[in-house]
Protein backbone atom coordinates (compact mmCIF):
# COMPACT_ATOMS: atom_id res chain seq x y z
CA UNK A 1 38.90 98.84 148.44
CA UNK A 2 38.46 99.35 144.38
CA UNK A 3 39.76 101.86 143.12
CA UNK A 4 38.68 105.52 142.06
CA UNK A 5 38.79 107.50 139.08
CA UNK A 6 38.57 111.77 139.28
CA UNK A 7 38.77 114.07 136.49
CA UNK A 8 38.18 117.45 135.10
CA UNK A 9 37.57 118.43 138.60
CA UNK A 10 38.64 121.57 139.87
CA UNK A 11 38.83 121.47 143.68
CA UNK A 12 40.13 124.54 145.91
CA UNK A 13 40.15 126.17 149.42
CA UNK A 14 39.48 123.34 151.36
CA UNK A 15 39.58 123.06 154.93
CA UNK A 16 41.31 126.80 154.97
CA UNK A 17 38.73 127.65 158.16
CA UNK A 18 39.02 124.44 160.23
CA UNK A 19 41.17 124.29 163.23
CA UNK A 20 45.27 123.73 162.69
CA UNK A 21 46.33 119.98 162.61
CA UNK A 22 48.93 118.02 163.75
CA UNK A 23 52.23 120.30 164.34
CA UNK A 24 50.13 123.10 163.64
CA UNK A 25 48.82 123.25 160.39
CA UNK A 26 46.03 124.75 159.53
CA UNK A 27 43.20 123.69 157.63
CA UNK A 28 42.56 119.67 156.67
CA UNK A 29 46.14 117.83 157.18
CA UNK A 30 45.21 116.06 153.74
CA UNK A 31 44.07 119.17 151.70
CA UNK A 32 42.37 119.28 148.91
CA UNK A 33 42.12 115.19 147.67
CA UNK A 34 43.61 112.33 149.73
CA UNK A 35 43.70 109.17 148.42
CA UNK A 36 44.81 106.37 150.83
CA UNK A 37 45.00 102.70 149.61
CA UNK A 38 43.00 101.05 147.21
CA UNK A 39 43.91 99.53 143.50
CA UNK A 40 43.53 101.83 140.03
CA UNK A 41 43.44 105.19 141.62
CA UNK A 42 43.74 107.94 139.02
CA UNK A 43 43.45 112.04 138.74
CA UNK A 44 43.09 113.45 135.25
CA UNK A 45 42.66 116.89 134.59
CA UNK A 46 42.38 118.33 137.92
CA UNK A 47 42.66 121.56 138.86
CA UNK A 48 43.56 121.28 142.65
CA UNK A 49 44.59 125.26 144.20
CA UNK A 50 44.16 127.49 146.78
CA UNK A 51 44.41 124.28 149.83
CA UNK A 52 45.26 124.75 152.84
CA UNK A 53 47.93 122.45 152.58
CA UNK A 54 48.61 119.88 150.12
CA UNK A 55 47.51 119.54 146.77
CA UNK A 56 47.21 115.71 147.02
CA UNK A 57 48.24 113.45 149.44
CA UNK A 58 48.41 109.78 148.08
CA UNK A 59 49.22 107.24 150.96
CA UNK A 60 49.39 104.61 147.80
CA UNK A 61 51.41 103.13 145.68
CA UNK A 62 48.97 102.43 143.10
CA UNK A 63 47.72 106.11 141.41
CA UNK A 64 48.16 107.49 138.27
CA UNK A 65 48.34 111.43 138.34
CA UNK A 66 48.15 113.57 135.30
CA UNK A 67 47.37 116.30 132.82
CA UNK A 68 46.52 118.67 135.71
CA UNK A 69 47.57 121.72 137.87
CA UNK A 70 48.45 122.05 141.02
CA UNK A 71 49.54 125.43 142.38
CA UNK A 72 49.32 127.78 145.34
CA UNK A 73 48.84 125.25 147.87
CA UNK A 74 49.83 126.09 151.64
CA UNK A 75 51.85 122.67 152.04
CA UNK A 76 52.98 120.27 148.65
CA UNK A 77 51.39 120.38 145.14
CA UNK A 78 51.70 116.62 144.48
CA UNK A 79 52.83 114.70 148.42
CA UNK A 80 53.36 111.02 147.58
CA UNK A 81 54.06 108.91 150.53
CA UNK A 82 53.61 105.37 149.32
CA UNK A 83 56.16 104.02 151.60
């Protein structure tokens, strides 16, 4: 997978009505933006608030995060779990 560019976005209260997730979460277990593999990821200028859990979740090692906000999320802000 190539990779994917967002910016000046802002992105909020998603998944807040769907049904809870894995140990009970509710809304979408990735939140507002998930990113999951892929090569020259990046997130400029976001405004990501108001998830039902994270902020971002990047299951990558290769994303480049910033100039943005990232506030009253139920779960993490920022979750990196590259492994």
């Amino acid at each position: 997978m190539t990779g994917g560019w967002i910016t000046g976005a802002e992105v909020a209260n998603c998944g807040c009505s769907s049904k809870a997730g894995p140990r009970g979460a509710t809304g979408y277990v990735s939140g507002n933006i998930w990113v999951r593999q892929g090569w020259g990821n990046a997130i400029e200028g976001v405004h990501s608030h108001h998830s039902c859990n994270r902020g971002v979740w990047a299951e990558t090692s290769k994303l480049i995060v910033w100039g943005g906000v990232f506030n009253h999320n139920s779960a993490d802000g920022l979750d990196f779990d590259a492994g």
